[in-house]
C-alpha atoms as a PDB file:
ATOM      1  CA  UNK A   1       0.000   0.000   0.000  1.00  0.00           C
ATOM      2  CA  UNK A   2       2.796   2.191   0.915  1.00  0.00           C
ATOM      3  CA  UNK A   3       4.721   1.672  -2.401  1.00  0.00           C
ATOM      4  CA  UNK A   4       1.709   2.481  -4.283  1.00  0.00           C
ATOM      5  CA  UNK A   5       1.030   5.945  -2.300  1.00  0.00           C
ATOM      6  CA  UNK A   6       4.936   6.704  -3.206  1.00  0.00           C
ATOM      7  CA  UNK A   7       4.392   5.400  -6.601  1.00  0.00           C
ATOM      8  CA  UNK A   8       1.315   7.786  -7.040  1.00  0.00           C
ATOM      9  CA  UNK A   9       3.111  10.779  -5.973  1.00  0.00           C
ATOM     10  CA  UNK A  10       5.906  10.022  -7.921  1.00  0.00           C
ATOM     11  CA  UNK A  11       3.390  10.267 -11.190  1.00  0.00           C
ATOM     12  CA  UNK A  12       1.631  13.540  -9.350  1.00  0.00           C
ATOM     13  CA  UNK A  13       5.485  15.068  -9.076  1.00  0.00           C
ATOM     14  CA  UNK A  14       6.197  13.720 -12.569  1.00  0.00           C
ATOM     15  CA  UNK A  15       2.978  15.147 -14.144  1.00  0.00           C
ATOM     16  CA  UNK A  16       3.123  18.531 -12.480  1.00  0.00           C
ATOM     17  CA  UNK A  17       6.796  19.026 -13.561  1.00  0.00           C
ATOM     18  CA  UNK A  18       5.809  18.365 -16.993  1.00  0.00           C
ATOM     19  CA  UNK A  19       2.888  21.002 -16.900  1.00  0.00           C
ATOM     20  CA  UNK A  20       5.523  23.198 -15.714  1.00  0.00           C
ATOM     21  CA  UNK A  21       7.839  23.251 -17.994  1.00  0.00           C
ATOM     22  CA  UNK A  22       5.538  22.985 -21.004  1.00  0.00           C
ATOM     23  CA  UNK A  23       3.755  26.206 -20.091  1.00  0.00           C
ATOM     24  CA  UNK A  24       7.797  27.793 -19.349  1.00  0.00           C
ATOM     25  CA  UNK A  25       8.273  26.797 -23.294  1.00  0.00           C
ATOM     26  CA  UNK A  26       4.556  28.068 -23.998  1.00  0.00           C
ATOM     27  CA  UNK A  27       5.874  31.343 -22.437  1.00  0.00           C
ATOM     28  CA  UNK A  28       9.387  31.909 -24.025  1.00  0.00           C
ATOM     29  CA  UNK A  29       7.750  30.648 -27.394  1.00  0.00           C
ATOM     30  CA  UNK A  30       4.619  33.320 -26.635  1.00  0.00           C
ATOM     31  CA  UNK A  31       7.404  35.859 -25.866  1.00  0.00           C
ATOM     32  CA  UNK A  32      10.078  35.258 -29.148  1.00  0.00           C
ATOM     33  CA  UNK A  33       6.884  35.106 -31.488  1.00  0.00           C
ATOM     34  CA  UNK A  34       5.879  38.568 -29.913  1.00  0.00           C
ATOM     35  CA  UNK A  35       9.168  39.759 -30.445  1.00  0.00           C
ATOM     36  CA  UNK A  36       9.559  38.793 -33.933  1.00  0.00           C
ATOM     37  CA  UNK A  37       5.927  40.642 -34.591  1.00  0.00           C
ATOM     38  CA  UNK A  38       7.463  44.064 -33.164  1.00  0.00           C
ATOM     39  CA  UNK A  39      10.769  43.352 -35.285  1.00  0.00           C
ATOM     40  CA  UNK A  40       8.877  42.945 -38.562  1.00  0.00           C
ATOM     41  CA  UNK A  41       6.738  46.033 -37.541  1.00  0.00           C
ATOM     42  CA  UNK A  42       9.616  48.008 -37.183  1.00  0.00           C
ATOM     43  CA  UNK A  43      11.227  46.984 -40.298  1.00  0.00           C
ATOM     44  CA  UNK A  44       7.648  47.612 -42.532  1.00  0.00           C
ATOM     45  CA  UNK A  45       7.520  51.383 -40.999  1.00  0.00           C
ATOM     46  CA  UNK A  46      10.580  52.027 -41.770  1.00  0.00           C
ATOM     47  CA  UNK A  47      10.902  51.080 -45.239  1.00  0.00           C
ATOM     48  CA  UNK A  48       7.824  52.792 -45.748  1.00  0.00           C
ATOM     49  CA  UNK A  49       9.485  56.405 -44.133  1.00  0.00           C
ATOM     50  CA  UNK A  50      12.676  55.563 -46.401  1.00  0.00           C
ATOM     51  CA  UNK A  51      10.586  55.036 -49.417  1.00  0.00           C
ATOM     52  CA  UNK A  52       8.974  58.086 -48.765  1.00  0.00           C
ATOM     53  CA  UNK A  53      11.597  60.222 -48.758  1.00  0.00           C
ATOM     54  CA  UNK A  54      12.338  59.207 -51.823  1.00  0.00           C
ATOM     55  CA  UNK A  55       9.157  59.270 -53.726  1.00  0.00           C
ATOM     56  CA  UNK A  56       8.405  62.361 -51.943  1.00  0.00           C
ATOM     57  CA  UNK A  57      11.352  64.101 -53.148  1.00  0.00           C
ATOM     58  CA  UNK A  58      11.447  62.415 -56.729  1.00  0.00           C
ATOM     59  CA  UNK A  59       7.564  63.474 -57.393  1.00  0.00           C
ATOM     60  CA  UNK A  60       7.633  66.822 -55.726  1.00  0.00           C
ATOM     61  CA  UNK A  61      10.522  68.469 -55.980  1.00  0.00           C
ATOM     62  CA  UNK A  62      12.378  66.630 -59.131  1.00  0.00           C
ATOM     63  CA  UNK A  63      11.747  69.908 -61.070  1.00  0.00           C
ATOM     64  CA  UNK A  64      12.508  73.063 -58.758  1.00  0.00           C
ATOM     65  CA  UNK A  65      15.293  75.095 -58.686  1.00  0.00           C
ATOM     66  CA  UNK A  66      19.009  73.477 -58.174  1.00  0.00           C
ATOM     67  CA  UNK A  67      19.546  75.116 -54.746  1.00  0.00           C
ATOM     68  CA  UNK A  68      16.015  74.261 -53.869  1.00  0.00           C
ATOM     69  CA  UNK A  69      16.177  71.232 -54.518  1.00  0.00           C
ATOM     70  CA  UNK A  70      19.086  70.248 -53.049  1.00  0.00           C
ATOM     71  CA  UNK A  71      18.035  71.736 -49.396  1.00  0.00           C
ATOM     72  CA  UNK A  72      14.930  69.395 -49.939  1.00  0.00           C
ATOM     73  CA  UNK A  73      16.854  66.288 -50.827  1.00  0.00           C
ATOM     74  CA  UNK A  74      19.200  66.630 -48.142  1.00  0.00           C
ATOM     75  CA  UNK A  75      16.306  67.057 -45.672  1.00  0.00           C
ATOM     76  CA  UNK A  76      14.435  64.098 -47.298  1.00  0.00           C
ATOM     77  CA  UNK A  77      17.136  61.544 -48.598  1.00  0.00           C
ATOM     78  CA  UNK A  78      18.897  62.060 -45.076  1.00  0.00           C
ATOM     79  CA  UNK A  79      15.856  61.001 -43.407  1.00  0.00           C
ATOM     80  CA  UNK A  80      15.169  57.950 -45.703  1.00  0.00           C
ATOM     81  CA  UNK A  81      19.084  56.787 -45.524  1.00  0.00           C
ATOM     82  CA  UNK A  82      18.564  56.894 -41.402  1.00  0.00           C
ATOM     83  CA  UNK A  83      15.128  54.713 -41.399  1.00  0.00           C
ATOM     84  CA  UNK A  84      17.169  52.371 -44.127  1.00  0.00           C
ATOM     85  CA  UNK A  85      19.839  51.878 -42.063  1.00  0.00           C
ATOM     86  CA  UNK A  86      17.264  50.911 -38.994  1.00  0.00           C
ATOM     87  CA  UNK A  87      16.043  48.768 -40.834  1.00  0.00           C
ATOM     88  CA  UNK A  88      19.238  46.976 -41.091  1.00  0.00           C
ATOM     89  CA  UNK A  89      19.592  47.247 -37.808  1.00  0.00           C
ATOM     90  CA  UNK A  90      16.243  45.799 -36.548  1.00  0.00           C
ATOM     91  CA  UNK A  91      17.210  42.706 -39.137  1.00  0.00           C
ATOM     92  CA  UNK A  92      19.791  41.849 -36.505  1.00  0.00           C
ATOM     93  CA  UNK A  93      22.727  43.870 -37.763  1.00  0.00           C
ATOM     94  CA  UNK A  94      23.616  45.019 -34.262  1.00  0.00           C
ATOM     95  CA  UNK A  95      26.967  46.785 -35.434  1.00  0.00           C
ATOM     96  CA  UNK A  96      24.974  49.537 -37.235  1.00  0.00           C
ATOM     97  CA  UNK A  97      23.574  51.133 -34.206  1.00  0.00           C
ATOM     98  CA  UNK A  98      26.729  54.007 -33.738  1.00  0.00           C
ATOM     99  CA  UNK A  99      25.611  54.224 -37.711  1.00  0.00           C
ATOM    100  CA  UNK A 100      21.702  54.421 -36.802  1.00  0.00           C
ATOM    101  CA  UNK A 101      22.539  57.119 -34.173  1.00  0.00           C
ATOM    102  CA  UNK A 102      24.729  59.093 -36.008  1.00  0.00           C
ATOM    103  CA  UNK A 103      22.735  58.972 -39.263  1.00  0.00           C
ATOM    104  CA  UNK A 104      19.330  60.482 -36.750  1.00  0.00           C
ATOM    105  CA  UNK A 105      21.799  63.216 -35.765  1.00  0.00           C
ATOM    106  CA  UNK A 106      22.152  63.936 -38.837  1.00  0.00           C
ATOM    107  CA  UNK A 107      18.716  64.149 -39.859  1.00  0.00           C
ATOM    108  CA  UNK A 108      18.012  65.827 -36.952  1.00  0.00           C
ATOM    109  CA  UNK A 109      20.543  68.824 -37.829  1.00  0.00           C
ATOM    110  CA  UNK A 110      21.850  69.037 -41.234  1.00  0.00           C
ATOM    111  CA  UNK A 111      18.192  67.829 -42.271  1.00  0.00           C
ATOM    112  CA  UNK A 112      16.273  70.262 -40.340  1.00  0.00           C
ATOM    113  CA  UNK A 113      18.590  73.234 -40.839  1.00  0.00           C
ATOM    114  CA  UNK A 114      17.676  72.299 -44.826  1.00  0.00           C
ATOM    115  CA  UNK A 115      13.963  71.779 -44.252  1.00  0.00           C
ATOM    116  CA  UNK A 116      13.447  75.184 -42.632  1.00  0.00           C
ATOM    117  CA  UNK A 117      15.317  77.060 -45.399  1.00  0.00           C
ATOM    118  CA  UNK A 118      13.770  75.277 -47.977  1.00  0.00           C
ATOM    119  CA  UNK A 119      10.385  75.999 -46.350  1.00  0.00           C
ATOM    120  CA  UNK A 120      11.203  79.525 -46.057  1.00  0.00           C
ATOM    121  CA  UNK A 121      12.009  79.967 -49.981  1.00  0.00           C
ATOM    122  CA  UNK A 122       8.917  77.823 -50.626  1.00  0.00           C
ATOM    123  CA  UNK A 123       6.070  79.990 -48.705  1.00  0.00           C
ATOM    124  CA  UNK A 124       8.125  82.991 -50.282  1.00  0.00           C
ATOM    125  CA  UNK A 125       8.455  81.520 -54.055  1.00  0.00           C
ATOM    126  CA  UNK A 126      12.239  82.374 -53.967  1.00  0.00           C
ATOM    127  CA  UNK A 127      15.424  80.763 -55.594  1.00  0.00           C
ATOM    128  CA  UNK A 128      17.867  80.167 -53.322  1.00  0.00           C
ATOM    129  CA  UNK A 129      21.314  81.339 -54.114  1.00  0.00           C
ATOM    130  CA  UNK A 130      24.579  79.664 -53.492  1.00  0.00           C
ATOM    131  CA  UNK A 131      25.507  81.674 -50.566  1.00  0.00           C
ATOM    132  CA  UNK A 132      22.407  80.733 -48.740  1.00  0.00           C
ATOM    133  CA  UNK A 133      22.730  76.903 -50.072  1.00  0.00           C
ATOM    134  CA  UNK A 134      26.253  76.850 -48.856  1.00  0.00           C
ATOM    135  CA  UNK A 135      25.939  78.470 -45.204  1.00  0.00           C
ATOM    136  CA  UNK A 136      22.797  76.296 -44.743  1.00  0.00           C
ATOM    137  CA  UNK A 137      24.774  73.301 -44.888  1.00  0.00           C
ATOM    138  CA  UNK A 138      27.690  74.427 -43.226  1.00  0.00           C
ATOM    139  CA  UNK A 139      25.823  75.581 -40.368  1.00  0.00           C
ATOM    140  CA  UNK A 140      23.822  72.093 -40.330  1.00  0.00           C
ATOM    141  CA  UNK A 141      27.247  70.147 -41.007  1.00  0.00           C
ATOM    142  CA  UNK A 142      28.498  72.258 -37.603  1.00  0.00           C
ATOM    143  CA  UNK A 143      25.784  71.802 -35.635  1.00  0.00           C
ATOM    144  CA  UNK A 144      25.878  67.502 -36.250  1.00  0.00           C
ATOM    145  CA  UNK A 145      29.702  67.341 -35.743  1.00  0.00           C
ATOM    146  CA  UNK A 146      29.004  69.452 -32.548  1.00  0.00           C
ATOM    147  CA  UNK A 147      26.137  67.197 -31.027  1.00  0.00           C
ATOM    148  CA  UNK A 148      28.499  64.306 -31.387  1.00  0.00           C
ATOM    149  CA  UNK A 149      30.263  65.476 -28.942  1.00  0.00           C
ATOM    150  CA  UNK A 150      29.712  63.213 -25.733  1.00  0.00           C
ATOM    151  CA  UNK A 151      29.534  66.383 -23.572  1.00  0.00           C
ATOM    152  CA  UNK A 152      26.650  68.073 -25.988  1.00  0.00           C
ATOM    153  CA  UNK A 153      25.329  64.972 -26.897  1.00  0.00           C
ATOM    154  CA  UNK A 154      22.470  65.669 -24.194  1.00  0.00           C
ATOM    155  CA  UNK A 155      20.905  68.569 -26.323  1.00  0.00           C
ATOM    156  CA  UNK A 156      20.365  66.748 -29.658  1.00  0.00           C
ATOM    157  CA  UNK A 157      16.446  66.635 -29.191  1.00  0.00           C
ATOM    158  CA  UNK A 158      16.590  70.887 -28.930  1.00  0.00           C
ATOM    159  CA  UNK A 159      17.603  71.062 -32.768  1.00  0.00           C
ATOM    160  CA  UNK A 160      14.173  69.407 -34.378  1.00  0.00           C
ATOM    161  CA  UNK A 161      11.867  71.545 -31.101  1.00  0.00           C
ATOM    162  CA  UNK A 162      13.579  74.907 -32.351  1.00  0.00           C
ATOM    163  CA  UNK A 163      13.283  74.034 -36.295  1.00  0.00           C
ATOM    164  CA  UNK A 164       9.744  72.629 -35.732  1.00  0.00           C
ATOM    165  CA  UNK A 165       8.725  76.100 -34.084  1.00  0.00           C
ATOM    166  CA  UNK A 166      10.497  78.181 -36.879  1.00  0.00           C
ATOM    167  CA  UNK A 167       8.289  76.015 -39.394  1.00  0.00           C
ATOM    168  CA  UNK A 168       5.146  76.843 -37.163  1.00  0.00           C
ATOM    169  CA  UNK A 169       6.128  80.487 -37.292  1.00  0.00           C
ATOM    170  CA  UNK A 170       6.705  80.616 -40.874  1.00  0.00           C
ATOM    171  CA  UNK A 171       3.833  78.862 -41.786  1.00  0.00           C
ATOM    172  CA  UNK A 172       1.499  80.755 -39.267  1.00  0.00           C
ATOM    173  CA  UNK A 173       2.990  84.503 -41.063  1.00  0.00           C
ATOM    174  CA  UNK A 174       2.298  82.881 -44.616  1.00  0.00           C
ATOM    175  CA  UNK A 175      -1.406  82.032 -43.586  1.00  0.00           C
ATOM    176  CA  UNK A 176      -1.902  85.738 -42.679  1.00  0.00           C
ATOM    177  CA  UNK A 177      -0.599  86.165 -46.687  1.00  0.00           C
ATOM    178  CA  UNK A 178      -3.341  83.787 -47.487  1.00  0.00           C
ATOM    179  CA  UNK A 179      -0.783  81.401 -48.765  1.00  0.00           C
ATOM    180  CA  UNK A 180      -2.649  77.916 -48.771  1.00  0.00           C
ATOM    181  CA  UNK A 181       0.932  76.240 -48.771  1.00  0.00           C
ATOM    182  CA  UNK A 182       1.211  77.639 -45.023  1.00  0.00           C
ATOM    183  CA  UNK A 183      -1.339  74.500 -43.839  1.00  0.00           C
ATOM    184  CA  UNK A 184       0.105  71.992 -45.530  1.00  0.00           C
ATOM    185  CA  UNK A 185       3.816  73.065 -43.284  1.00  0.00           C
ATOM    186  CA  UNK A 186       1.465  73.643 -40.416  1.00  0.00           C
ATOM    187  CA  UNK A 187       0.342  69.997 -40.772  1.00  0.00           C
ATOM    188  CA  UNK A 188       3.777  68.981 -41.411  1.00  0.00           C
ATOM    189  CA  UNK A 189       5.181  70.652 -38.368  1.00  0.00           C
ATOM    190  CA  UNK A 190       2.326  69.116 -36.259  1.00  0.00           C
ATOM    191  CA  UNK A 191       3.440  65.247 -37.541  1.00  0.00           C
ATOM    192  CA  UNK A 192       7.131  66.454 -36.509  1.00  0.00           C
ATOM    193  CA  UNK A 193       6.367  67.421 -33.377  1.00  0.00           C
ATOM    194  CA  UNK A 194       4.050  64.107 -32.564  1.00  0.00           C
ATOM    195  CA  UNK A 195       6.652  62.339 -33.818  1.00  0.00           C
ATOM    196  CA  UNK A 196       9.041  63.502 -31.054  1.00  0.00           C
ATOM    197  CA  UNK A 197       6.772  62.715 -28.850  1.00  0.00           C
ATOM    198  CA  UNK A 198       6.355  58.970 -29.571  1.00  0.00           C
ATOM    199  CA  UNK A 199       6.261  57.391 -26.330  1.00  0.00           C
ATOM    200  CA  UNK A 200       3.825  59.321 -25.131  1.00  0.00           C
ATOM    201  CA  UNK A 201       1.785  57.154 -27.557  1.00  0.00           C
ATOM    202  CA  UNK A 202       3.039  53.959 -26.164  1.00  0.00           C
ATOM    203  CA  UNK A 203      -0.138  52.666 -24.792  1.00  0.00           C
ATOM    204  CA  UNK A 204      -1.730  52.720 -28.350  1.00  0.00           C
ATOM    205  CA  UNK A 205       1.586  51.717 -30.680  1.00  0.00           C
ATOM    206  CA  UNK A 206       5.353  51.340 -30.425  1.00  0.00           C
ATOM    207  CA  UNK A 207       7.043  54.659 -30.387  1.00  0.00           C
ATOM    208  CA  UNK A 208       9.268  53.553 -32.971  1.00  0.00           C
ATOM    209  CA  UNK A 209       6.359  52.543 -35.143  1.00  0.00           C
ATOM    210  CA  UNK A 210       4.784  56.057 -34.163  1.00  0.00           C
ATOM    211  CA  UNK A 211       8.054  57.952 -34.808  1.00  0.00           C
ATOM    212  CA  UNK A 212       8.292  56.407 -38.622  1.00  0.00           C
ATOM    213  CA  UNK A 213       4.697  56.440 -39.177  1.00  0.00           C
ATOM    214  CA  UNK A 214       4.222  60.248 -38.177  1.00  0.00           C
ATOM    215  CA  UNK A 215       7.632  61.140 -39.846  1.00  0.00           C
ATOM    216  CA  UNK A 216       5.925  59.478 -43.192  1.00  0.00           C
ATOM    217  CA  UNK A 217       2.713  61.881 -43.156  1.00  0.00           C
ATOM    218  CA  UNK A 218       4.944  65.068 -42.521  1.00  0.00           C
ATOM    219  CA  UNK A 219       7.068  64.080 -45.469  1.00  0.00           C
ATOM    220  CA  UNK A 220       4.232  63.888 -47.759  1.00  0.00           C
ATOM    221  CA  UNK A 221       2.800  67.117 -45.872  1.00  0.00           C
ATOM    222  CA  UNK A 222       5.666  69.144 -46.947  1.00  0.00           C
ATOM    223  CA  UNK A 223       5.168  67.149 -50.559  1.00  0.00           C
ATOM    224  CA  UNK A 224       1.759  68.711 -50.856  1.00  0.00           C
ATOM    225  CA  UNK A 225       2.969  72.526 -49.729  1.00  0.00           C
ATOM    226  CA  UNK A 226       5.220  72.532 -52.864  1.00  0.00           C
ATOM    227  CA  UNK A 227       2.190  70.363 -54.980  1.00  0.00           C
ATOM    228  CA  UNK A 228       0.724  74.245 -56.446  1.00  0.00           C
ATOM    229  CA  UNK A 229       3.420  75.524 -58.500  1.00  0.00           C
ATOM    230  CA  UNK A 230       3.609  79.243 -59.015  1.00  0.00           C
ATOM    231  CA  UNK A 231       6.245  81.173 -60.855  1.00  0.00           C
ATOM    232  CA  UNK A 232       9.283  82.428 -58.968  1.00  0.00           C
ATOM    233  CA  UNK A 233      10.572  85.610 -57.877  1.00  0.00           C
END
């Protein structure tokens, strides 16, 4: 009788172990597939922000002015080439994350230094010159090579705030003109300045999803303020 009690616990012991480490496997398989759903998110945002730079630029601003045009590709392409390269990185190249970094410094200085020039020759239908085209990207080239600095690293995220509320300001005086291209940079302004705020959206998507997804409308945004052509001055 005894042996049988001991032989019955045994199979209890036995059975419950089993449950046990079944539902640990259920778990870490629940967790990797879960992880490989937020990868592949990550990687369909962002090549659909890189290939919106590109179209953006190619269909909107493939026929302006050389200076012009420029200022807008470096803005747009600069953006694209930093969601292409996260999307190398989320693939599970791990030693393009200094790259990743750098490359959103970049877009985040040279890239908005270009965007608010551009915008301001845009609301006010002028050519840029090569002065202007050259100090723009000096100034943005200074300002990245300055943030990468370890010690001034810390105010990288005050670059896009200021550049988002010259845009607002801009866009806001060309409204009082009646210029119609001032909403379409008010709305694109808006989608930058959700976009830095991504995980404040956490609850509802990943801020990385947010961040590309948001990026993506104010690129096309700024597409549509240069949609009306008009002559220039």
């Amino acid at each position: 009788m005894a042996a049988r009690r001991k032989t019955f616990r045994r199979s209890v012991i036995l059975l419950v172990s089993i449950r046990l480490t079944s539902r640990k496997k259920l778990g870490k398989s629940s967790r990797n597939f879960v992880n490989y759903v937020m990868i592949f998110s990550h990687i369909l945002s962002g090549f659909i922000l890189a290939g919106a730079g590109v179209g953006v630029f190619w269909h909107f601003f493939g026929r302006i002015s050389l200076f012009n045009r420029l200022l807008w590709g470096f803005f747009l392409l600069t953006t694209s080439l930093a969601a292409l390269i996260g999307v190398l990185h989320f693939a599970g190249n791990e030693s393009l994350e200094p790259l990743h970094r750098s490359m959103i410094v970049l877009s985040d200085t040279l890239g908005v230094v270009c965007v608010v020039t551009a915008v301001y020759a845009l609301l006010n239908q002028r050519t840029l010159s090569l002065i202007t085209f050259v100090s723009t990207v000096l100034f943005g080239l200074f300002l990245f090579i300055t943030l990468l600095l370890p010690d001034v690293r810390v105010f990288t995220p005050i670059v896009p705030s200021m550049g988002i509320l010259v845009l607002m300001l801009l866009a806001v005086f060309a409204l009082l003109q009646r210029n119609k291209r001032g909403l379409w940079v008010v709305l694109a302004a808006m989608m930058m300045g959700l976009a830095t705020k991504a995980d404040s959206f956490n609850s509802l998507i990943h801020p990385t999803d947010f961040y590309h997804y948001a990026t993506t409308l104010a690129l096309w945004f700024f597409g549509k303020a240069a949609e009306y052509r008009v002559s220039v001055r």
